[in-house]
Each structure stands twice: as C-alpha cells, then as structure tokens.
Protein backbone atom coordinates (compact mmCIF):
# COMPACT_ATOMS: atom_id res chain seq x y z
CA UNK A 1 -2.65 7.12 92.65
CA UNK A 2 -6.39 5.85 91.66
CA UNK A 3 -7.96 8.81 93.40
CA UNK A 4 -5.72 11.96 91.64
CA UNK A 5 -6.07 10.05 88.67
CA UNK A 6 -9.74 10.20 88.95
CA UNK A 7 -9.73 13.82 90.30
CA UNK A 8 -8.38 14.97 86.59
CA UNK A 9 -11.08 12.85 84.94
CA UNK A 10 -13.75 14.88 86.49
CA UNK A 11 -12.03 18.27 85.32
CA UNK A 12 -11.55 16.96 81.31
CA UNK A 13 -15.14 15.67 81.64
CA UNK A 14 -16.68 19.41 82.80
CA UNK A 15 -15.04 20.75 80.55
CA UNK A 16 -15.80 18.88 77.52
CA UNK A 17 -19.37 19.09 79.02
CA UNK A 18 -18.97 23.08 78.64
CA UNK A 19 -17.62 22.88 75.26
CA UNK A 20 -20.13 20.99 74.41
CA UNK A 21 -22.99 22.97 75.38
CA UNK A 22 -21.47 25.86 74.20
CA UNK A 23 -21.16 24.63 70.33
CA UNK A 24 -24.66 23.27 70.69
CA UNK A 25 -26.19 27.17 72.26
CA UNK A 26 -23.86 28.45 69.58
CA UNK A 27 -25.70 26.32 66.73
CA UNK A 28 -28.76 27.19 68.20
CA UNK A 29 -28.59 30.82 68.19
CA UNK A 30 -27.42 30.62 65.16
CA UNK A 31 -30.73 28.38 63.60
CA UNK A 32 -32.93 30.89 65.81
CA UNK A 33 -31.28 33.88 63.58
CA UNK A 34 -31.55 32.58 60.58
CA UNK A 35 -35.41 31.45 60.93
CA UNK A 36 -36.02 34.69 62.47
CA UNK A 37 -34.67 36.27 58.76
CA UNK A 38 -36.65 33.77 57.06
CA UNK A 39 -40.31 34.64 59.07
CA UNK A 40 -39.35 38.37 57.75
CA UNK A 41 -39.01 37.94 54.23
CA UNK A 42 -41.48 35.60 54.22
CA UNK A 43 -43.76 38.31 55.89
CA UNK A 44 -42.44 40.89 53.25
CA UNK A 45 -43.56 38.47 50.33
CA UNK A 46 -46.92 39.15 51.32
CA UNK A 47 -47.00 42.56 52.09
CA UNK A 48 -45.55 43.10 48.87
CA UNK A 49 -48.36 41.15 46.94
CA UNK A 50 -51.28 42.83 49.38
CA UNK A 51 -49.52 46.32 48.58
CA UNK A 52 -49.48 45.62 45.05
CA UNK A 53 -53.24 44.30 44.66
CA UNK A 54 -54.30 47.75 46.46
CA UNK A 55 -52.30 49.84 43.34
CA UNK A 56 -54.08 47.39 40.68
CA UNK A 57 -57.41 48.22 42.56
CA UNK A 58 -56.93 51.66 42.43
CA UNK A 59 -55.43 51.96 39.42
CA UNK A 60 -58.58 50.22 37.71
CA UNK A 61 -60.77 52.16 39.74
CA UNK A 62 -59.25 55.73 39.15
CA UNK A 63 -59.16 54.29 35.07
CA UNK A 64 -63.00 53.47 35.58
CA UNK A 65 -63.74 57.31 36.72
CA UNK A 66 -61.17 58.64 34.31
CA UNK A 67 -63.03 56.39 31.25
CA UNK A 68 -66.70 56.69 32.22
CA UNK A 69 -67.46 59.24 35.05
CA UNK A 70 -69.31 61.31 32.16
CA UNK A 71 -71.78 58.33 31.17
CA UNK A 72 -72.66 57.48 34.97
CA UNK A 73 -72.54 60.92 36.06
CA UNK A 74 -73.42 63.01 33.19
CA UNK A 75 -70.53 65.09 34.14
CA UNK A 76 -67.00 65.16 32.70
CA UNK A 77 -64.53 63.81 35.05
CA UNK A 78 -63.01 66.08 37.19
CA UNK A 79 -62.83 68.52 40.49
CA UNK A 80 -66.54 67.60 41.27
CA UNK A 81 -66.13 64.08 40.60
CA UNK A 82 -67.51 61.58 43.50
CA UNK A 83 -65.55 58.52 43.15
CA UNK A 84 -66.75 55.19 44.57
CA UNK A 85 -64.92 51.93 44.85
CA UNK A 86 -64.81 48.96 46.11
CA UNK A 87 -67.02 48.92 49.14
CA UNK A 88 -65.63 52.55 50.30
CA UNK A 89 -68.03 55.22 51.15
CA UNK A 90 -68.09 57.72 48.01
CA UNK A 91 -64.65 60.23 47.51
CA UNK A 92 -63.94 62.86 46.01
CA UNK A 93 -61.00 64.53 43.86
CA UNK A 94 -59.25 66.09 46.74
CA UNK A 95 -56.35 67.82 44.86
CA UNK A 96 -56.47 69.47 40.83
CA UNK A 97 -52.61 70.52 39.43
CA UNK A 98 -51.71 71.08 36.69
CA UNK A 99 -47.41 70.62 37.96
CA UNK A 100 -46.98 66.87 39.15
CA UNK A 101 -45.28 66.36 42.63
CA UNK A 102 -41.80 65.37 42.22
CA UNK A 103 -42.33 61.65 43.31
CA UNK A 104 -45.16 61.22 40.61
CA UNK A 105 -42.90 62.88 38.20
CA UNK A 106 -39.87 60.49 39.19
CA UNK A 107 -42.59 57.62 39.15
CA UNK A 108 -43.05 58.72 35.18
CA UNK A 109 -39.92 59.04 34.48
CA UNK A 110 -39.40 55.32 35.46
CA UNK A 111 -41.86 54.31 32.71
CA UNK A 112 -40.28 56.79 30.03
CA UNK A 113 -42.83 59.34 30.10
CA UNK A 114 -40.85 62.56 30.97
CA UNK A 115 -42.21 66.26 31.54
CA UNK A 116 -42.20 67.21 27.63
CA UNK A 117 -44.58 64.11 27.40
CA UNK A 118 -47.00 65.85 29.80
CA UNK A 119 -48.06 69.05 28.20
CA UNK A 120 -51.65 70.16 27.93
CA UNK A 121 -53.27 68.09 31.32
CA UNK A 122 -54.93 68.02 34.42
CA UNK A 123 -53.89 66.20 37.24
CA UNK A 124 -56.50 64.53 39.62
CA UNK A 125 -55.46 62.91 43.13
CA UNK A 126 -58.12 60.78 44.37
CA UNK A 127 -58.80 60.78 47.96
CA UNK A 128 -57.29 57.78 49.86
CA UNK A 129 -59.05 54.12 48.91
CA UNK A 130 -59.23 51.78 51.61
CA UNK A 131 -59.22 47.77 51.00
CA UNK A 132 -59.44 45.06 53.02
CA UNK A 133 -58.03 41.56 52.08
CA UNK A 134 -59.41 39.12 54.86
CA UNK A 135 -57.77 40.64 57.94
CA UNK A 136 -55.37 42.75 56.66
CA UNK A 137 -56.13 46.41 55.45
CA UNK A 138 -54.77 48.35 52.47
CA UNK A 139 -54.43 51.85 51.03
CA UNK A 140 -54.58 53.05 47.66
CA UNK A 141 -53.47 56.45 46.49
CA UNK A 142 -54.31 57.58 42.98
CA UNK A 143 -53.54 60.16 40.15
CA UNK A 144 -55.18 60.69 37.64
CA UNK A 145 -53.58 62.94 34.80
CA UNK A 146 -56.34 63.60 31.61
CA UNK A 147 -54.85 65.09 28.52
CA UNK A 148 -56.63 67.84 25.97
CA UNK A 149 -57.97 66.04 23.02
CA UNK A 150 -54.54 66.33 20.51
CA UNK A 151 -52.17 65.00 22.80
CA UNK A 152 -50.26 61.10 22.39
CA UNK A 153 -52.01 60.16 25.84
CA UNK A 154 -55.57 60.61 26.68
CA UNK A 155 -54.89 59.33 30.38
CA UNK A 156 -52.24 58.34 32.53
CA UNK A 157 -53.15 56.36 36.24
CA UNK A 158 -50.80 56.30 38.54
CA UNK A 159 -51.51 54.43 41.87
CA UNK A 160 -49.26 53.84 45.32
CA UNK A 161 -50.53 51.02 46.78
CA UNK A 162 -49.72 50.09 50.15
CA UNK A 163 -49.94 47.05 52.85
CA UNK A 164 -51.27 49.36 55.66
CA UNK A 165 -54.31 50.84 55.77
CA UNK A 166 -54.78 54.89 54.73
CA UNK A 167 -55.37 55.78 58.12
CA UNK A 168 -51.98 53.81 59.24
CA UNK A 169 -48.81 55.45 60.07
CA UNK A 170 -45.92 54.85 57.72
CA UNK A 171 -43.86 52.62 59.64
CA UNK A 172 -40.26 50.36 58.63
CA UNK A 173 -42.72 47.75 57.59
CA UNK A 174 -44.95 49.42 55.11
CA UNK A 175 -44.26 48.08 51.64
CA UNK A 176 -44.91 50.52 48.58
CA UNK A 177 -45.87 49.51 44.79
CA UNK A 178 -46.75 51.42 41.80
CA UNK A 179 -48.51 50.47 39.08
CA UNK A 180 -49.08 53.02 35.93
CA UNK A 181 -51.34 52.60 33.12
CA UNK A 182 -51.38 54.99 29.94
CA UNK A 183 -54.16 55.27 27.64
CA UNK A 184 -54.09 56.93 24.35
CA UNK A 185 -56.73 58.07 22.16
C-alpha cells in the first residue's frame, strides 16, 4: 500500500512541475513581448525627434537662401542658386515648377493654404541636405515656393525631414516630418 501510494505522488508532483513551468515560460514570453514593443517605440521617439530636427534645419536653411541669396550672392534666388548648409558640400536648385507635386500640395492644404492661395510663384526644390546628429544620419528635402511682389505670401518653406540619411533607402523604419513656414511681405 506505501509503495502505489507513493507511485501517484510522483505523477501529481510532474505534473504540477509542468504546470508550473509552463505558467512561468508563459509569463515570460509574455514580459519578452511586451519589452520588445517598448524598445520600438522607444526607438521611434527618437527617430521622430532626429527626423524632425533635419525639417527645422532645412527649413531654416532653404528660408536663409529664399531671404538673402541676393545679398550674399548678388543674384536673386533662384534656378542658379548654389545653396550651402550645414557642413554639406554646396547644392543647387535641382527642380523649378511652377504646379506643386500633389504631396506638397496635400502638405499645404494641411496648413490651410490651398491652390487659390498659390497664384503668381515659383517653386524651388533644393537638392537633398544631409545631417548628421552624433552617429546617426539625416535627410532634408526642401521647397521653396517665392511669390511675385502683390501676393499675401512672399515665401512659403516646406521641408520633409527624415531619420535616414538622403542616400538611404526608404525602409518600414524611416520616420517622416514636415515643417512649413510662410512669410509674407
């Protein structure tokens, strides 16, 4: 009687042993998932602010060219325009419209300046601005739309920043942010 009785001790005490372990892998897959989340968002947090320091950067340096290219350069701003910022080697105006592209346009239309609004301009994409903060790299990409004297605005920056660097592929981690800055005369 001693020895069966001990024979069905060992079999509740495996398998409470393997309920056991299971609720504790359980709990720890589940902690492992939910830092795993955490070390992502907290990664997108700072793509988002690198990303957004490259659109202030090139938004104040496309507003710089836009405001005093003719008292550096002796030359109105425009199609001829070399560019320098930051410590980038000198750019030019790569592209001259006078249509926006329908994601600038949508971009406007965010901050309540719609096509009626943008009569009488030219629009001037800067090439591609390159930034560094520490280790990481960053990309600027900048419009700059100049109005005829007579209009409400006299310019209008609008600059995509972005946490990879211009010569980066877009990938499901690249962060976009805009920043738009309207000056009138």
């Amino acid at each position: 009687m001693f020895k069966s009785k001990f024979k069905s001790n060992k079999a509740f005490v495996l398998l409470y042993a393997v309920l056991v372990a299971s609720v504790v892998l359980a709990i720890g897959f589940s902690l492992a998932n939910i830092i795993t989340k955490q070390i992502i968002l907290s990664s997108l947090g700072q793509s988002s602010r690198i990303a957004y320091y490259a659109a202030d950067g090139g938004r104040d340096c496309g507003l710089f060219w836009a405001n005093f290219s003719e008292v550096i350069t002796g030359m109105p701003f425009g199609s001829n325009s070399t560019v320098h910022c930051e410590s980038n080697p000198p750019g030019k105006i790569i592209n001259v419209q006078s249509v926006p592209n329908p994601l600038e346009l949508a971009l406007l239309s965010l901050y309540g300046i719609d096509e009626t609004e943008l009569s009488n301009y030219t629009a001037y994409s800067l090439d591609s601005i390159n930034f560094s903060f520490g280790a990481k790299a960053a990309c600027a990409k900048v419009t700059v739309f100049t109005f005829q004297p007579g209009s409400y605005y006299r310019n209008i920056v609008l600059s995509r920043g972005f946490n990879t660097g211009c010569t980066a592929a877009a990938g499901p981690r690249t962060v976009s942010r805009t920043v738009i800055n309207t000056s009138t005369w």
